[in-house]
Every structure is written in C-alpha cells, then in structure tokens.
N, C-alpha and C. Protein backbone atom coordinates (compact mmCIF):
# COMPACT_ATOMS: atom_id res chain seq x y z
N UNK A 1 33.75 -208.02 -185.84
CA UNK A 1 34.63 -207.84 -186.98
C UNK A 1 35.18 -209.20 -187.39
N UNK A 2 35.23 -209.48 -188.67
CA UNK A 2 35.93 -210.46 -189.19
C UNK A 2 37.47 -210.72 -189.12
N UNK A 3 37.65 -212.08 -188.27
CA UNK A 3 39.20 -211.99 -188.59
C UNK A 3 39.63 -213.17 -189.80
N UNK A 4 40.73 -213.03 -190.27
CA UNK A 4 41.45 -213.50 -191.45
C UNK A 4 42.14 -214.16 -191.23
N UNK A 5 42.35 -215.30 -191.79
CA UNK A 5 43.69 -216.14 -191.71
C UNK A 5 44.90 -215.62 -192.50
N UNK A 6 45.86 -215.59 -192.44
CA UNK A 6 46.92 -214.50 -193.16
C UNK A 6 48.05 -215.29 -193.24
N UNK A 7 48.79 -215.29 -193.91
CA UNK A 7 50.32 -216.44 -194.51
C UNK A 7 51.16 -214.60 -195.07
N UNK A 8 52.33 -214.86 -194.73
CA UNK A 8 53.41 -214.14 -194.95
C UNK A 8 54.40 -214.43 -195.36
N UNK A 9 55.03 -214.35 -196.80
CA UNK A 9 56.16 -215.38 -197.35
C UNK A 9 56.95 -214.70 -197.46
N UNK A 10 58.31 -214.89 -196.94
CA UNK A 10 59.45 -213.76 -196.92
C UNK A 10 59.39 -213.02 -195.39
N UNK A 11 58.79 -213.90 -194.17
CA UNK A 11 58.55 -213.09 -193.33
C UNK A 11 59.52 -212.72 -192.59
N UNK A 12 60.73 -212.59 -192.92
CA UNK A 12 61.78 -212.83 -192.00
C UNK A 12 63.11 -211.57 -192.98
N UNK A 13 62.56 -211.48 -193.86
CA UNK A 13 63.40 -210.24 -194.97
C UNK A 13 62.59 -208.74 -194.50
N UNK A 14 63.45 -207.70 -195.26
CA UNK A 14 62.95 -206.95 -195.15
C UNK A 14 61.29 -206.32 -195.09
N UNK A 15 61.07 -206.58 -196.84
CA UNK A 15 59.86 -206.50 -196.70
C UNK A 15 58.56 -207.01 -195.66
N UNK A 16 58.87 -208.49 -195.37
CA UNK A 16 58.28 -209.35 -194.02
C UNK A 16 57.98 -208.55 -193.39
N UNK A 17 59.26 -207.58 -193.06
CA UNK A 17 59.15 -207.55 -191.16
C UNK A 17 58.25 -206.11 -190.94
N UNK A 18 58.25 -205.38 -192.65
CA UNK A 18 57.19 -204.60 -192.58
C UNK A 18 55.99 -204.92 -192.85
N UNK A 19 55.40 -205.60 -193.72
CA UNK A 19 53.90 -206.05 -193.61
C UNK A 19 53.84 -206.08 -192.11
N UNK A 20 54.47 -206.69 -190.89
CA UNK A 20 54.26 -207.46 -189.09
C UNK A 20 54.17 -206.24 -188.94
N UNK A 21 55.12 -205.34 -188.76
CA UNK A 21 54.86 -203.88 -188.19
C UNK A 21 53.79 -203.26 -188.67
N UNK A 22 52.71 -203.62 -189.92
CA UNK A 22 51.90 -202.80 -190.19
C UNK A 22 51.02 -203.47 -189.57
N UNK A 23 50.89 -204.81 -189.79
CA UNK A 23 49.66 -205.65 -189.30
C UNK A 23 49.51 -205.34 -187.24
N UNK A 24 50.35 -204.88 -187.07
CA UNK A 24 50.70 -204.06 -185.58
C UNK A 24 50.06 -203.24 -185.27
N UNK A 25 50.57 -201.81 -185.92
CA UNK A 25 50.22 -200.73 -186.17
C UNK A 25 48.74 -200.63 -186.63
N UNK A 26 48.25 -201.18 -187.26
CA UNK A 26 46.83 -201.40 -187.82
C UNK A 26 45.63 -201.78 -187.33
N UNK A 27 46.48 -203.11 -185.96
CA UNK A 27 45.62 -203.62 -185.36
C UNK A 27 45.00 -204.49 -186.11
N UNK A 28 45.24 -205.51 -187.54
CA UNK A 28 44.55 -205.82 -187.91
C UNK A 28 43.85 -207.47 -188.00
N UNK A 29 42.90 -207.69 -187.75
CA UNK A 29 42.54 -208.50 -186.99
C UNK A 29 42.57 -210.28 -188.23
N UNK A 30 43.44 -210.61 -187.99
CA UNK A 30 43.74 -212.25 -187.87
C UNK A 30 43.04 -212.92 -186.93
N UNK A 31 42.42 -214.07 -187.48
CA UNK A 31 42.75 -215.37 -186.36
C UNK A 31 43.64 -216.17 -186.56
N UNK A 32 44.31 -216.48 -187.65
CA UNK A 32 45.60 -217.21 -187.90
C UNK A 32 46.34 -216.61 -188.80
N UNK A 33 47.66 -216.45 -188.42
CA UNK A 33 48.99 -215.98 -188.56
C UNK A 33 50.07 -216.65 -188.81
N UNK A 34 50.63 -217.25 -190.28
CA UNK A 34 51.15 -217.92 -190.73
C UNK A 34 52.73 -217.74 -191.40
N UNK A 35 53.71 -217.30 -190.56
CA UNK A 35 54.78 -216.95 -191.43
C UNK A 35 55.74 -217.97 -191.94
N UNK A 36 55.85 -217.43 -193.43
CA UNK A 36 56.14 -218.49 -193.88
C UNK A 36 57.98 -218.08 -194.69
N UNK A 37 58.99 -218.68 -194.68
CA UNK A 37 59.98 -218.63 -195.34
C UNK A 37 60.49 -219.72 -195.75
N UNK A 38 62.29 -219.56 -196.44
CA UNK A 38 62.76 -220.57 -197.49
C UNK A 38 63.26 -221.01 -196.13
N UNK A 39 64.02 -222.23 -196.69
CA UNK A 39 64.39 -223.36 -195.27
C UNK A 39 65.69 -222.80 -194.69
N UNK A 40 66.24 -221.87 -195.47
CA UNK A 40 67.26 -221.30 -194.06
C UNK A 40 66.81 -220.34 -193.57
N UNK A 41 65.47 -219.50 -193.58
CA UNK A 41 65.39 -218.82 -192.55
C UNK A 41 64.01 -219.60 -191.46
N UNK A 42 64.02 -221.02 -191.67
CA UNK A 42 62.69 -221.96 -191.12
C UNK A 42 63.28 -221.83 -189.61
N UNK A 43 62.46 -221.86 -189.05
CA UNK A 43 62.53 -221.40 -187.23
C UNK A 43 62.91 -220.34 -186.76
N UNK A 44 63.20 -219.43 -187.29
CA UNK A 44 63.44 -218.22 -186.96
C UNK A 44 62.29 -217.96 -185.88
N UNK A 45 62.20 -216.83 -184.78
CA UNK A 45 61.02 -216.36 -184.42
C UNK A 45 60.82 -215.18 -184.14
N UNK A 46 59.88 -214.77 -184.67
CA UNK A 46 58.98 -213.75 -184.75
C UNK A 46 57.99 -213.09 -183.51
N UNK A 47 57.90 -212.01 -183.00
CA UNK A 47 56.67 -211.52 -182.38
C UNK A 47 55.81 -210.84 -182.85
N UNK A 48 54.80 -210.97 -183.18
CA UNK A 48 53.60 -209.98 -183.47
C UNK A 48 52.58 -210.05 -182.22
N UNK A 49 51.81 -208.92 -182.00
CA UNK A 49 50.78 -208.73 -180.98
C UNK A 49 51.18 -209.15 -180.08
N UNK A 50 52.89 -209.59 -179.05
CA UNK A 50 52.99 -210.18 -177.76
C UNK A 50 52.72 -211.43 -177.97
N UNK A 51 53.23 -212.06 -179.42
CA UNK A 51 52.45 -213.40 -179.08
C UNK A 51 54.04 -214.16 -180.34
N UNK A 52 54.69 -214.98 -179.79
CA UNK A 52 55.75 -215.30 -180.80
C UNK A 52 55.11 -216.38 -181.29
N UNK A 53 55.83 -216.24 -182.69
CA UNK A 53 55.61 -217.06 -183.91
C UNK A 53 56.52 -217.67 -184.49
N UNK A 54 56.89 -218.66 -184.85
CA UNK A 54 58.09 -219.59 -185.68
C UNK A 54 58.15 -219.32 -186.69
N UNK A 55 58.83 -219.14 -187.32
CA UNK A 55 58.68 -219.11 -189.11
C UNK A 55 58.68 -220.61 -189.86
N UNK A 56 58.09 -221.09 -190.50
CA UNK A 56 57.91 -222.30 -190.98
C UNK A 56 58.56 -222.23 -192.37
N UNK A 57 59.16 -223.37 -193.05
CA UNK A 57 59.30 -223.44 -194.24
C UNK A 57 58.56 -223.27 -195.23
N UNK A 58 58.67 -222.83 -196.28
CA UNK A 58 56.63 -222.71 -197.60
C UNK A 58 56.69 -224.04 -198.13
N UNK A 59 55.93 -224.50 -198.44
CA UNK A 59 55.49 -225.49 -199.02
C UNK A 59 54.18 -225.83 -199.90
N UNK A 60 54.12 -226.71 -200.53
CA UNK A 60 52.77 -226.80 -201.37
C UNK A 60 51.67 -226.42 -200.29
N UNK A 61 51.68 -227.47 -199.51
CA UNK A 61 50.35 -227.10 -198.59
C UNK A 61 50.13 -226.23 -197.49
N UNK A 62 51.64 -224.73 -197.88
CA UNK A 62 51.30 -224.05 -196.22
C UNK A 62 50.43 -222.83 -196.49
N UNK A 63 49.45 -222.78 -197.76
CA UNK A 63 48.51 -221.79 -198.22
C UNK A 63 46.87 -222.84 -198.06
N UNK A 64 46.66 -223.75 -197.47
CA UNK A 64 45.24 -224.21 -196.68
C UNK A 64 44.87 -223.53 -195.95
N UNK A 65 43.88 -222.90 -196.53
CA UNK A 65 42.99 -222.48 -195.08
C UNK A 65 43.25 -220.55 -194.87
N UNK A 66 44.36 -220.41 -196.05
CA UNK A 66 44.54 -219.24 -195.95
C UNK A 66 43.57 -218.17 -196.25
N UNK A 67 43.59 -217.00 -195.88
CA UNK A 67 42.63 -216.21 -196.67
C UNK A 67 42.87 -214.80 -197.28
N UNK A 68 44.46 -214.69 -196.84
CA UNK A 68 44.84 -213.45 -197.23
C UNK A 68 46.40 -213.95 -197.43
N UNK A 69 46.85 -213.58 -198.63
CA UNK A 69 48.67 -213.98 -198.41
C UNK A 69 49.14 -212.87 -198.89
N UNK A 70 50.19 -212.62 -198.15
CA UNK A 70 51.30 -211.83 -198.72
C UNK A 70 52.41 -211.95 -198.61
N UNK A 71 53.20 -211.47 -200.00
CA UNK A 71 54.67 -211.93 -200.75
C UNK A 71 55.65 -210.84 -201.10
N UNK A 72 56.90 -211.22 -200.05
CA UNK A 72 57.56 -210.09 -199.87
C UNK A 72 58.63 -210.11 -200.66
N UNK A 73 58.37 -210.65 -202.00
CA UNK A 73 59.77 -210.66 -202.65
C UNK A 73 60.60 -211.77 -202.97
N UNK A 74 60.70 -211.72 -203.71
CA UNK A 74 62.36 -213.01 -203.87
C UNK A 74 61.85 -213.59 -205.12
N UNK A 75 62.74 -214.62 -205.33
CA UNK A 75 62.62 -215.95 -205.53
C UNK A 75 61.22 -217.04 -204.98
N UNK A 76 61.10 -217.44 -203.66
CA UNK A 76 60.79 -218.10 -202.99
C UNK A 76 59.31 -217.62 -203.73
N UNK A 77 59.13 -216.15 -203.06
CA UNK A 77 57.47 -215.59 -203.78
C UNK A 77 57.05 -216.16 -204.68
N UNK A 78 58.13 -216.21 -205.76
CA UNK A 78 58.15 -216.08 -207.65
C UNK A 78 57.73 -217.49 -207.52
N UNK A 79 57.94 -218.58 -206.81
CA UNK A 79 57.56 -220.16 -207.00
C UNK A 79 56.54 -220.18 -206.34
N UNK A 80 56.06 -220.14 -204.93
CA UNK A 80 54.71 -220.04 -204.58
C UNK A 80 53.57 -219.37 -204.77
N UNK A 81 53.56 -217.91 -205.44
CA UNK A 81 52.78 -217.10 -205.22
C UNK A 81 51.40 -217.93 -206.22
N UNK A 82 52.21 -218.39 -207.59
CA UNK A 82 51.17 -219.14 -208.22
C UNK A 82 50.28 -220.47 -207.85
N UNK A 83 51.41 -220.94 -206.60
CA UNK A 83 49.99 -221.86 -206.01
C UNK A 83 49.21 -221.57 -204.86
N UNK A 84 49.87 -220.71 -204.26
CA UNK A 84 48.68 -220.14 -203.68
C UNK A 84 47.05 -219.48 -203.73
C-alpha cells in the first residue's frame, strides 16, 4: 500500500485534532506526518500512532514534499492554503 506524506494546518485546534483521530481510526497510512500551526501554538506536541509529534510553525516552505494537506480552518489556512 502506498503511504503519503500528509501536512496538517491548524493541527492543534479543534478541527486538527479531528482529522489525527481519524487518521487513527482509519489506520491511514503516511510515511510523513507534518503538523503544522501559527507560532503560538509552534511546539506544542502531539501523538498520533504512539509516536509524538511537535507542531511546527507554517511557513512558505513547510508544504515540500507534501502530498496530501489538510486545513482546519482559520485565518492561518486562508494564507497558506493557496501556496500550498
């Protein structure tokens, strides 16, 4: 099976923390897992699959390499979603 590189913007809001619980629930197969938020929620951390994750700030270049993104809303979305 193919896995996906995946970016999550807003991963740390509501919406976020449900896309993680689905991508859980789903089993669905990533090889890279990218959560991404605005700079006050940057380091936060996250668990998905038993495996913790940092939340990183978004930025121009944190959609490289991506292959699937998803945008949970805001502001923050509304400025990146178009360069992604």
């Amino acid at each position: 099976m193919k896995k996906y590189n995946v970016a999550i913007l807003g991963a740390t809001g509501a919406v976020g923390t449900e896309f993680l619980k689905l991508i859980e629930e789903r089993d669905f197969p990533f090889a890279e897992l990218r959560l991404l938020a605005s700079a006050r929620s940057a380091g936060t951390e996250l668990t998905v699959k038993g495996k913790t994750y940092t939340v990183q700030e978004a930025k121009e270049d944190s959609f490289n390499g991506i292959d699937i993104a998803l945008f949970a809303g805001g502001s923050i979305s509304k400025e990146f979603a178009p360069i992604a």
